[in-house]
PDB file of N, CA and C in Angstrom:
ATOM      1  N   UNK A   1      41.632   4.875-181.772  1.00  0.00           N
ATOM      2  CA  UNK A   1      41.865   4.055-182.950  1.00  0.00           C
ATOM      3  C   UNK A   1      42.857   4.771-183.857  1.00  0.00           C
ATOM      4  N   UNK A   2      43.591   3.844-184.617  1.00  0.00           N
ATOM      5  CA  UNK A   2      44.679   4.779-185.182  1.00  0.00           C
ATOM      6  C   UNK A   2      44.619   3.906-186.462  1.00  0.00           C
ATOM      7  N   UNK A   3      44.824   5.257-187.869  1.00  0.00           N
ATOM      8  CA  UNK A   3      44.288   4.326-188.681  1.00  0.00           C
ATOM      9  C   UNK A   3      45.465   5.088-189.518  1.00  0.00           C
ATOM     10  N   UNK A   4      45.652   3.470-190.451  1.00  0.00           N
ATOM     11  CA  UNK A   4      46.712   3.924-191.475  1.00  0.00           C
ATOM     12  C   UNK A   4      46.801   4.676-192.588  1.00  0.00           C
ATOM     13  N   UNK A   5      47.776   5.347-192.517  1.00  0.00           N
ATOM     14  CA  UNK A   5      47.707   6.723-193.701  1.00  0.00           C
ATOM     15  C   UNK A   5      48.929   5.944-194.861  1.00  0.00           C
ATOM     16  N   UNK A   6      48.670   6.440-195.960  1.00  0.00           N
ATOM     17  CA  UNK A   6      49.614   5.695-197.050  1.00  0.00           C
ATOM     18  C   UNK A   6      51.198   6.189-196.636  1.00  0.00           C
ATOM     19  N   UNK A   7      51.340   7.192-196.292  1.00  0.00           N
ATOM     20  CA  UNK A   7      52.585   7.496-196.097  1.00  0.00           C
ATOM     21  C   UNK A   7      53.097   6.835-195.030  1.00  0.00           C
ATOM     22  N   UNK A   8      52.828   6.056-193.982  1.00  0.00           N
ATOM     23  CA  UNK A   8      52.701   6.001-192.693  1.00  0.00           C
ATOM     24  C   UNK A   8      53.000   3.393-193.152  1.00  0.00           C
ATOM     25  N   UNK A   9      52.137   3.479-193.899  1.00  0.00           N
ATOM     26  CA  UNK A   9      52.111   2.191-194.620  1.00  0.00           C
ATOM     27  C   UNK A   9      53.837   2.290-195.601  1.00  0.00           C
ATOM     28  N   UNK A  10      53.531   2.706-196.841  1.00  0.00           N
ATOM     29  CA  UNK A  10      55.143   2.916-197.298  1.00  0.00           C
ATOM     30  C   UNK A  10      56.238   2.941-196.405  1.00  0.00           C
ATOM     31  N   UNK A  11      56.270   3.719-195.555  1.00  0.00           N
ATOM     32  CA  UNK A  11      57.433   3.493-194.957  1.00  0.00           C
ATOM     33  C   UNK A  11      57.665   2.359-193.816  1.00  0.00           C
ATOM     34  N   UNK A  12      56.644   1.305-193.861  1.00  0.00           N
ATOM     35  CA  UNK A  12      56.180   0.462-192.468  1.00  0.00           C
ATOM     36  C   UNK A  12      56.504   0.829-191.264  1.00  0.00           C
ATOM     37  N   UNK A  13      55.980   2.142-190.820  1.00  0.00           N
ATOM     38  CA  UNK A  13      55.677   2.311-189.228  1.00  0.00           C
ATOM     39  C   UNK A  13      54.190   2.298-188.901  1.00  0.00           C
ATOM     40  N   UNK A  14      54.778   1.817-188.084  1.00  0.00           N
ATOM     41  CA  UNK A  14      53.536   1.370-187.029  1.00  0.00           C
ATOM     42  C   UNK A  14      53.361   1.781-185.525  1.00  0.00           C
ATOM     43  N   UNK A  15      52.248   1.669-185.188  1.00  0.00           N
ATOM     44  CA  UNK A  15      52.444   2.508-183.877  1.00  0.00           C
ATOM     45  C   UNK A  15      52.194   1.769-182.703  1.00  0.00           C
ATOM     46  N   UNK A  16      51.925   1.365-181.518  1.00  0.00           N
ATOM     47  CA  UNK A  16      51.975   0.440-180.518  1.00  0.00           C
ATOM     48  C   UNK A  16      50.606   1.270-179.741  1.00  0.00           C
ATOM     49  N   UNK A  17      49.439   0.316-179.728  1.00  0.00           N
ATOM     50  CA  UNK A  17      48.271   0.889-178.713  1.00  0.00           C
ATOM     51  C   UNK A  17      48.623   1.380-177.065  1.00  0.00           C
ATOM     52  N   UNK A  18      48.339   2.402-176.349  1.00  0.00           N
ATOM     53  CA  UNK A  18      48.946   2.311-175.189  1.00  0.00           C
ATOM     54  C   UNK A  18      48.253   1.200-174.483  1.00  0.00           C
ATOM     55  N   UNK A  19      47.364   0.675-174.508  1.00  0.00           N
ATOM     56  CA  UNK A  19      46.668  -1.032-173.768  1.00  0.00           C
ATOM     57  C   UNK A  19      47.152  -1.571-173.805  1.00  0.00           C
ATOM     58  N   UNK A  20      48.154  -2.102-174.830  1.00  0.00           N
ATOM     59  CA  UNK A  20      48.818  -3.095-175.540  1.00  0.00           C
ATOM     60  C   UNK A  20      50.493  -3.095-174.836  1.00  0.00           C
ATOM     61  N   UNK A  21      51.003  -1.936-174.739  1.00  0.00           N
ATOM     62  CA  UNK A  21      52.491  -1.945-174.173  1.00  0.00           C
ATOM     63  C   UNK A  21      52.204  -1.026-172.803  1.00  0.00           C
ATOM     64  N   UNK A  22      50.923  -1.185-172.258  1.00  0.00           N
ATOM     65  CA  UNK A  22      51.100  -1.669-171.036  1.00  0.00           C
ATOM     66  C   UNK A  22      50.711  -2.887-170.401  1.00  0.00           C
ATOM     67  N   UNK A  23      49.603  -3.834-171.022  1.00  0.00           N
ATOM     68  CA  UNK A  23      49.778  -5.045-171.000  1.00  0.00           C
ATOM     69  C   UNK A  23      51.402  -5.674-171.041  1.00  0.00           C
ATOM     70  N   UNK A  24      52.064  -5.492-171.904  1.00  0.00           N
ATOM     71  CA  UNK A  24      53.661  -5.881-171.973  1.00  0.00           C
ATOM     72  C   UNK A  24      54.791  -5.578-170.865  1.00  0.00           C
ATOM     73  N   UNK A  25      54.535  -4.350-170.872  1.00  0.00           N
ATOM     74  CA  UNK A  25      55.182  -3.639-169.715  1.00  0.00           C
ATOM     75  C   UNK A  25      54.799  -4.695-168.065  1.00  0.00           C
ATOM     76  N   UNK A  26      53.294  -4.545-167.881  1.00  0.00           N
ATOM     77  CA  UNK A  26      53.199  -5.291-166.792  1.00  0.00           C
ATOM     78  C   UNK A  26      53.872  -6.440-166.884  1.00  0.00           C
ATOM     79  N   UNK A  27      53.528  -7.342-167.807  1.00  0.00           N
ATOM     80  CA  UNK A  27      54.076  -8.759-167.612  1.00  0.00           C
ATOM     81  C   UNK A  27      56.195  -8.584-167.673  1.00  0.00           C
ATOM     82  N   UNK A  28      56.431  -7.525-168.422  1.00  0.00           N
ATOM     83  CA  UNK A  28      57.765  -7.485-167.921  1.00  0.00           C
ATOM     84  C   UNK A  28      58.318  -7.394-167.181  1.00  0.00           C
ATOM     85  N   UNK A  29      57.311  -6.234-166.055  1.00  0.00           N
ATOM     86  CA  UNK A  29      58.260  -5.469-164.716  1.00  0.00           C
ATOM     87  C   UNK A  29      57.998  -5.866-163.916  1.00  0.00           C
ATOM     88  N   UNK A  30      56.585  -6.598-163.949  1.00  0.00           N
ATOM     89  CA  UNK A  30      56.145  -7.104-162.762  1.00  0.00           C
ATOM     90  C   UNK A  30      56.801  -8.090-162.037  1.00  0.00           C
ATOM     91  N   UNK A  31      57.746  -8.707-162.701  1.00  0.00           N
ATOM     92  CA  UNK A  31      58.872 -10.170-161.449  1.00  0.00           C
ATOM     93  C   UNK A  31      60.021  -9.411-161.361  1.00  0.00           C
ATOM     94  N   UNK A  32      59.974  -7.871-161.642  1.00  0.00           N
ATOM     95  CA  UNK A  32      61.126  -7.456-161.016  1.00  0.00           C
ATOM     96  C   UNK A  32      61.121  -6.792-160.383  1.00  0.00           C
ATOM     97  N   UNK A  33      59.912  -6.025-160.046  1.00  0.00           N
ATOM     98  CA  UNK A  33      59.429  -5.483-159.027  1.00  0.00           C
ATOM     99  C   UNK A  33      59.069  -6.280-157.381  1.00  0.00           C
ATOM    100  N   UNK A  34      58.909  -7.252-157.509  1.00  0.00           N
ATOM    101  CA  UNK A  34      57.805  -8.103-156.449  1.00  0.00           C
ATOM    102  C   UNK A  34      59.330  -9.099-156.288  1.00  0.00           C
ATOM    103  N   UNK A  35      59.482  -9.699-155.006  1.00  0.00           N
ATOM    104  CA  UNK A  35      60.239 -10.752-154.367  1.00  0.00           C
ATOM    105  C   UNK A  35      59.288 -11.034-153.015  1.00  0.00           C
ATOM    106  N   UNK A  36      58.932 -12.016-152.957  1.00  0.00           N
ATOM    107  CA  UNK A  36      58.836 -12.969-154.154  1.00  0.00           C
ATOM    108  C   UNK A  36      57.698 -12.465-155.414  1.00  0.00           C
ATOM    109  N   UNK A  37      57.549 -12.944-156.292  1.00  0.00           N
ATOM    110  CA  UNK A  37      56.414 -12.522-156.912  1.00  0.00           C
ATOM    111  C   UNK A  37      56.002 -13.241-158.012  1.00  0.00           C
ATOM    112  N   UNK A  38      55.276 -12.950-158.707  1.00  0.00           N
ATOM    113  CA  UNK A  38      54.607 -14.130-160.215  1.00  0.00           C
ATOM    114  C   UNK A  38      55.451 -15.456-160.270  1.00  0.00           C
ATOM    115  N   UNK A  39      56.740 -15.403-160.405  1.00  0.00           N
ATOM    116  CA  UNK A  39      56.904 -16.427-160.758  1.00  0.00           C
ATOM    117  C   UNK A  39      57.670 -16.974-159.677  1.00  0.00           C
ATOM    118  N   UNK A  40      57.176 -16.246-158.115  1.00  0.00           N
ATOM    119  CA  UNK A  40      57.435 -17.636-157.006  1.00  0.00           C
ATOM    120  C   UNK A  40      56.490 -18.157-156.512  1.00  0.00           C
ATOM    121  N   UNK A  41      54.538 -17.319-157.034  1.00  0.00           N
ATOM    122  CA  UNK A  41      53.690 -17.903-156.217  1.00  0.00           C
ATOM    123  C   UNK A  41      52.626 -17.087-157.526  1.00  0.00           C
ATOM    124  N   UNK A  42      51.106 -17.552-157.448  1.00  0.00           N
ATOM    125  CA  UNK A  42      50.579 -16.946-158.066  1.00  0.00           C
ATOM    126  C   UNK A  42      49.841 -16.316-157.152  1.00  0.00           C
ATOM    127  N   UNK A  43      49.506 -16.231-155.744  1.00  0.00           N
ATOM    128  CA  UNK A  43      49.170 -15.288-154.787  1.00  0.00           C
ATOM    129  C   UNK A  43      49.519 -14.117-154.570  1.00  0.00           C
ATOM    130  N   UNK A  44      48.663 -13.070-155.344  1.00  0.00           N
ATOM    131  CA  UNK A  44      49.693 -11.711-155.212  1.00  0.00           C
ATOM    132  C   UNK A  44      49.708 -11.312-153.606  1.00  0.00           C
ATOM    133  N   UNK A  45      48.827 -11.754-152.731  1.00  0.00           N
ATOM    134  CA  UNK A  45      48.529 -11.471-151.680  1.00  0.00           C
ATOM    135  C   UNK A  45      50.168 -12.035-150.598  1.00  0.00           C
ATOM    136  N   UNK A  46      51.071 -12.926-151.294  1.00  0.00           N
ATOM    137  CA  UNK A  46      52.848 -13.141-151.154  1.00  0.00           C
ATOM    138  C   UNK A  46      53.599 -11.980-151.427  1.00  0.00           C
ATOM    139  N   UNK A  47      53.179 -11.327-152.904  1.00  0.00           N
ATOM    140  CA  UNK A  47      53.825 -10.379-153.086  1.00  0.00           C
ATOM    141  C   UNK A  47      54.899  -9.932-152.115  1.00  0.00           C
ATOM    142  N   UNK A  48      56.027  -9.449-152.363  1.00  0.00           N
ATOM    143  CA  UNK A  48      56.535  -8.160-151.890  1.00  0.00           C
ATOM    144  C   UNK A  48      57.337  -7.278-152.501  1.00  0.00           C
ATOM    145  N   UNK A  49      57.016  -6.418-152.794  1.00  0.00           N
ATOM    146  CA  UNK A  49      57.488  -4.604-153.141  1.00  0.00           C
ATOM    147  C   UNK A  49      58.510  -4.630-153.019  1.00  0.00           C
ATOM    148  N   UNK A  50      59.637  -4.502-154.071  1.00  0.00           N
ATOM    149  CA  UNK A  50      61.155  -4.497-153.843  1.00  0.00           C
ATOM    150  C   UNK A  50      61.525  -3.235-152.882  1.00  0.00           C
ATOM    151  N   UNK A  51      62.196  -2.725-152.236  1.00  0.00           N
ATOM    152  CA  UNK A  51      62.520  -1.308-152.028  1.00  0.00           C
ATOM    153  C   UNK A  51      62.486  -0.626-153.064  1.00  0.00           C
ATOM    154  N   UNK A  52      62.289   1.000-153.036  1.00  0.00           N
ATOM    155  CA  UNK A  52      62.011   1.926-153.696  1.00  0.00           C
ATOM    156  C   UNK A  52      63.844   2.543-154.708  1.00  0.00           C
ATOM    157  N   UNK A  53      64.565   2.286-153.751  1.00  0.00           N
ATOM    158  CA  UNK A  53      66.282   2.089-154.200  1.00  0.00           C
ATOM    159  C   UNK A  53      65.842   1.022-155.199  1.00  0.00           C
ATOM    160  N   UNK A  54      65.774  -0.196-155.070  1.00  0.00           N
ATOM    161  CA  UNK A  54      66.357  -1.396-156.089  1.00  0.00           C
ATOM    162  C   UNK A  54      64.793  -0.980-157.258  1.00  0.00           C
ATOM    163  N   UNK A  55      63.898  -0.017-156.961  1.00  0.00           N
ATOM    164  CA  UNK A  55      62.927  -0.031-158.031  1.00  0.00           C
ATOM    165  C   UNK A  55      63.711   0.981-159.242  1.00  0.00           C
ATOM    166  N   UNK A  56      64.158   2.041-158.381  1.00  0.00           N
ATOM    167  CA  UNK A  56      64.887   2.974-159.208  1.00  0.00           C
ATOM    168  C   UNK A  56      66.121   2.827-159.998  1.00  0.00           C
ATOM    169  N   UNK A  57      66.644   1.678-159.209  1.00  0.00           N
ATOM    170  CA  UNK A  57      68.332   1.333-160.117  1.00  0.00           C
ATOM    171  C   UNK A  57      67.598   0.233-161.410  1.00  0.00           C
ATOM    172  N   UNK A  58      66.288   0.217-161.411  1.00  0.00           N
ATOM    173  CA  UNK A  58      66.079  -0.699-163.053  1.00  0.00           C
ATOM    174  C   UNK A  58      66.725   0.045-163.974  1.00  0.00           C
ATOM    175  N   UNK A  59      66.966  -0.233-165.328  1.00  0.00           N
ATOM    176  CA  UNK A  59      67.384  -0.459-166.596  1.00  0.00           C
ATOM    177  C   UNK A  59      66.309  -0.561-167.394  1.00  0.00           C
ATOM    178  N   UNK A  60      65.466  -0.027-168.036  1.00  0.00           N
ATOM    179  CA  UNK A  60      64.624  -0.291-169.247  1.00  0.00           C
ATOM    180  C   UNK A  60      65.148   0.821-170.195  1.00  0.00           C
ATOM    181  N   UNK A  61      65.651  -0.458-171.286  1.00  0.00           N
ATOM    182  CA  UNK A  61      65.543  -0.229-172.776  1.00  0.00           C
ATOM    183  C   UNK A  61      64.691  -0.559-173.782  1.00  0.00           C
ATOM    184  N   UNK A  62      64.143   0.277-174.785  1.00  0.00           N
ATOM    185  CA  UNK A  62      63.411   0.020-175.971  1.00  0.00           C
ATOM    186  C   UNK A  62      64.256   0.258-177.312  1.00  0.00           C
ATOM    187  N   UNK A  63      65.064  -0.946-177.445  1.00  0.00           N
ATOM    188  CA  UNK A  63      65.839  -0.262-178.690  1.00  0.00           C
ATOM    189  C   UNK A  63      65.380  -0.170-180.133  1.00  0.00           C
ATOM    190  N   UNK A  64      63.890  -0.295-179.868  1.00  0.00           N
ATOM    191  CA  UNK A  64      63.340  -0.346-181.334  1.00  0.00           C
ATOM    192  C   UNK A  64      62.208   0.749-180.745  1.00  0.00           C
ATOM    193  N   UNK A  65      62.737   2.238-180.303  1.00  0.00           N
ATOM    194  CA  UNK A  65      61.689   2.815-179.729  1.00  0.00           C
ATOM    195  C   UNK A  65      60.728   3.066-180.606  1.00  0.00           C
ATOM    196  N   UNK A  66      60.653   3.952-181.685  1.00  0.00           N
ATOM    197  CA  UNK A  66      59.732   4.603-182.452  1.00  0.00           C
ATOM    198  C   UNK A  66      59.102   5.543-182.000  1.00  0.00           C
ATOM    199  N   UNK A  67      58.046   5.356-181.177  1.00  0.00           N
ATOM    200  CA  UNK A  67      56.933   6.177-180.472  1.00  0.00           C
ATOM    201  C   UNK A  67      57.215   6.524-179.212  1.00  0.00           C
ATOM    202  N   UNK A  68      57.772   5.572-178.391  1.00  0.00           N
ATOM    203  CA  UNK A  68      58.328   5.354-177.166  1.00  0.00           C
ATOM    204  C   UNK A  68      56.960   4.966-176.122  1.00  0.00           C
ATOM    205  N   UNK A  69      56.076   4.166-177.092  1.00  0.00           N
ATOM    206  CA  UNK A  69      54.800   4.009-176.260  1.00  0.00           C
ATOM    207  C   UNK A  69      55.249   2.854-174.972  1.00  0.00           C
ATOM    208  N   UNK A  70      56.407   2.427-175.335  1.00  0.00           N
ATOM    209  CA  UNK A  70      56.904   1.047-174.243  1.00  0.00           C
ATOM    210  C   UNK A  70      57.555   1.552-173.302  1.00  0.00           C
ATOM    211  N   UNK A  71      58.508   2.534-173.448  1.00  0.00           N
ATOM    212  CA  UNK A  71      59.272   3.457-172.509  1.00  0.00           C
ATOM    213  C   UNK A  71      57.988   4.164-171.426  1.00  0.00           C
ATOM    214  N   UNK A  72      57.431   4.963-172.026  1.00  0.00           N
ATOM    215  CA  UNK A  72      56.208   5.796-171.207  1.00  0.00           C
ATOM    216  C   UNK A  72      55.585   4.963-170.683  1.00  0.00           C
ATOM    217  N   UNK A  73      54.971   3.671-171.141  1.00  0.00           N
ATOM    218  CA  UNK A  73      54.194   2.934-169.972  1.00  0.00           C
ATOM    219  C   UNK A  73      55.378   2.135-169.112  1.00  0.00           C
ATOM    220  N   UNK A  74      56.247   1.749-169.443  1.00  0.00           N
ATOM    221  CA  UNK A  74      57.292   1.368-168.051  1.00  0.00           C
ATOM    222  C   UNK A  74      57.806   2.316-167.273  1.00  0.00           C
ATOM    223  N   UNK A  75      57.626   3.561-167.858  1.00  0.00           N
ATOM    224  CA  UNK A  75      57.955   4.596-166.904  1.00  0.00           C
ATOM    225  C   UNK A  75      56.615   5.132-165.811  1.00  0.00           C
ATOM    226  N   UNK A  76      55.586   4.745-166.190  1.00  0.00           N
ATOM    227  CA  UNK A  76      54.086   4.680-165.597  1.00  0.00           C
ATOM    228  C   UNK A  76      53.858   3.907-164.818  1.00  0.00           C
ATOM    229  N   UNK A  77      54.436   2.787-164.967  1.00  0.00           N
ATOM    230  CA  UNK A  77      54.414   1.639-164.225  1.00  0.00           C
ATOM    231  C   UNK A  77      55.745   1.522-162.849  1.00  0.00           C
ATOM    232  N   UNK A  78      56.763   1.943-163.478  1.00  0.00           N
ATOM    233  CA  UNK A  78      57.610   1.966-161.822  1.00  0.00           C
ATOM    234  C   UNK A  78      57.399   2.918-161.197  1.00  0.00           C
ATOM    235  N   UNK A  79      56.728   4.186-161.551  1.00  0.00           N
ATOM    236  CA  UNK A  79      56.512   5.367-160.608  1.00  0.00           C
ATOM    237  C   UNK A  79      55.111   5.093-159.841  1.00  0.00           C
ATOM    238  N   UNK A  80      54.238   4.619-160.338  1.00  0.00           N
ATOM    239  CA  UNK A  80      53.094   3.772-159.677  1.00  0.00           C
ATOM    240  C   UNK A  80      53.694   3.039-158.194  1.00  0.00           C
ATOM    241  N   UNK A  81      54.840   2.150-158.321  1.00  0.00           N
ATOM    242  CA  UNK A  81      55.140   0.899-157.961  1.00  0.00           C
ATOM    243  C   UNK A  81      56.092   1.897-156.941  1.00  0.00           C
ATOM    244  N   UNK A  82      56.971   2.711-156.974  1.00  0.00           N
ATOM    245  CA  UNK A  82      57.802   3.455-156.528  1.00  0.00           C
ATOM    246  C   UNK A  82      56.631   4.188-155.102  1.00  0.00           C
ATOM    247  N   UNK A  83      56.035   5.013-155.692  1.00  0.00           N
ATOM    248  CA  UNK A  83      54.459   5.515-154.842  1.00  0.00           C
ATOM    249  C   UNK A  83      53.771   4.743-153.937  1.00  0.00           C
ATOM    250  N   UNK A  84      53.818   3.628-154.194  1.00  0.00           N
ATOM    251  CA  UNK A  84      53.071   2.463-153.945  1.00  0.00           C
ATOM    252  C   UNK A  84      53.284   2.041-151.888  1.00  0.00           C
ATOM    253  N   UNK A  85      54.517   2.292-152.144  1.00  0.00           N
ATOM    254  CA  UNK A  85      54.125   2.177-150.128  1.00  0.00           C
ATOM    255  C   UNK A  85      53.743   3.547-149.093  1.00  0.00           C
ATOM    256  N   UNK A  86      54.046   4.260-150.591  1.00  0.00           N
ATOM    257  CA  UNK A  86      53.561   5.819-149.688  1.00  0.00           C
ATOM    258  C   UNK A  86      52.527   6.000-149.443  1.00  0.00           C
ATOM    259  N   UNK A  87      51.623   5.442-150.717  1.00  0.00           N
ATOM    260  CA  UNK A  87      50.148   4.962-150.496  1.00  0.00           C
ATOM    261  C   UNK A  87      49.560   4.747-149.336  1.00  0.00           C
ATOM    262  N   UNK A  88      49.959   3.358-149.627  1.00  0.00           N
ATOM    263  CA  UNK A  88      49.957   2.568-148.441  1.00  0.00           C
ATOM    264  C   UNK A  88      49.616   3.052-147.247  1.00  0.00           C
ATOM    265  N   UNK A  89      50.746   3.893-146.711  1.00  0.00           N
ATOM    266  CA  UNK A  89      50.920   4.412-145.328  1.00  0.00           C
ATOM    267  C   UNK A  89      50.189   5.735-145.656  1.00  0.00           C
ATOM    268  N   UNK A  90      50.107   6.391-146.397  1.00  0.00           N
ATOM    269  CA  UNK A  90      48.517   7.486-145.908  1.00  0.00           C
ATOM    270  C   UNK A  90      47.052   7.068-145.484  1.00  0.00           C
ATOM    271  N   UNK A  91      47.168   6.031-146.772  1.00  0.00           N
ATOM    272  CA  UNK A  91      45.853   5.144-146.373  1.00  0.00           C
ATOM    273  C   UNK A  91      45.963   4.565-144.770  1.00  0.00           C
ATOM    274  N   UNK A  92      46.849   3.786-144.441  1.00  0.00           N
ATOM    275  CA  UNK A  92      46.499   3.484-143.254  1.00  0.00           C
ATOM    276  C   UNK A  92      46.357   4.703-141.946  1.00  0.00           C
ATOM    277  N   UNK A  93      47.381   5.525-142.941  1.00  0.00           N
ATOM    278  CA  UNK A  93      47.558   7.000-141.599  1.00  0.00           C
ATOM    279  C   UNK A  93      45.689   7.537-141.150  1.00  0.00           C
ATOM    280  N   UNK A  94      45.420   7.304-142.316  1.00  0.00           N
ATOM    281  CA  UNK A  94      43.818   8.267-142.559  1.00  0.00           C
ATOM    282  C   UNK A  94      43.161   7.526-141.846  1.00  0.00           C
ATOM    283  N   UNK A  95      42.987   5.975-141.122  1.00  0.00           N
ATOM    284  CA  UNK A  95      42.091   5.209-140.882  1.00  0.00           C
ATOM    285  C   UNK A  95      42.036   5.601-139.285  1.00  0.00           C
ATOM    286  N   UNK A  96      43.408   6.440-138.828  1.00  0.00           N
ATOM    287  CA  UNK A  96      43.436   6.693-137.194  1.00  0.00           C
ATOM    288  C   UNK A  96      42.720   8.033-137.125  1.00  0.00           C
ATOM    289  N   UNK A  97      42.215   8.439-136.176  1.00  0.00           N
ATOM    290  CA  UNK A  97      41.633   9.915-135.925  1.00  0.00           C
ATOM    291  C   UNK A  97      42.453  10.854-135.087  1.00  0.00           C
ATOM    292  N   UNK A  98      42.407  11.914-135.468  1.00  0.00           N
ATOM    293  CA  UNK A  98      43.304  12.598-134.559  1.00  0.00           C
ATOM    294  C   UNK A  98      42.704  13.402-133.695  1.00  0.00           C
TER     295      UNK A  98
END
């Protein structure tokens, strides 16, 4: 919880919950991550994972950073998404016995 201090009020800054701009973040990155994705099907189970190249050539700007609580969770969020088939393939690696 973050609570306002008078100095903090006077000058109107404000701070962004991290729940909150990553709620945002998801709904931003998420149709640019996924082809097809959210807004070609609501089946994430369609999904597909852009390549890990076209995840990395994104562009996110916050030009009203402040805190940079929007930057850090979009940066949380494509390295997740980036990871995400490496996952994948350990998990399935682990399911064979050697």
């Amino acid at each position: 919880m973050v609570k306002e201090t008078p100095s903090r009020k006077n000058a109107g800054a404000h701070y962004t919950p991290k729940s909150l701009a990553k709620e945002v973040v998801l709904h931003a990155l998420e149709p640019l991550c996924y082809s097809p994705g959210p807004y070609q099907t609501a089946d994430t189970g369609q999904w597909k994972l852009k390549s890990s190249d076209d995840l990395l050539s994104l562009k996110v700007a916050d030009t009203a950073c402040g805190s940079g609580a929007f930057l850090v969770a979009a940066a949380g969020y494509l390295a997740e998404r980036v990871v995400e088939p490496l996952a994948l393939s350990v998990t399935t690696l682990s399911q064979f016995p050697r």
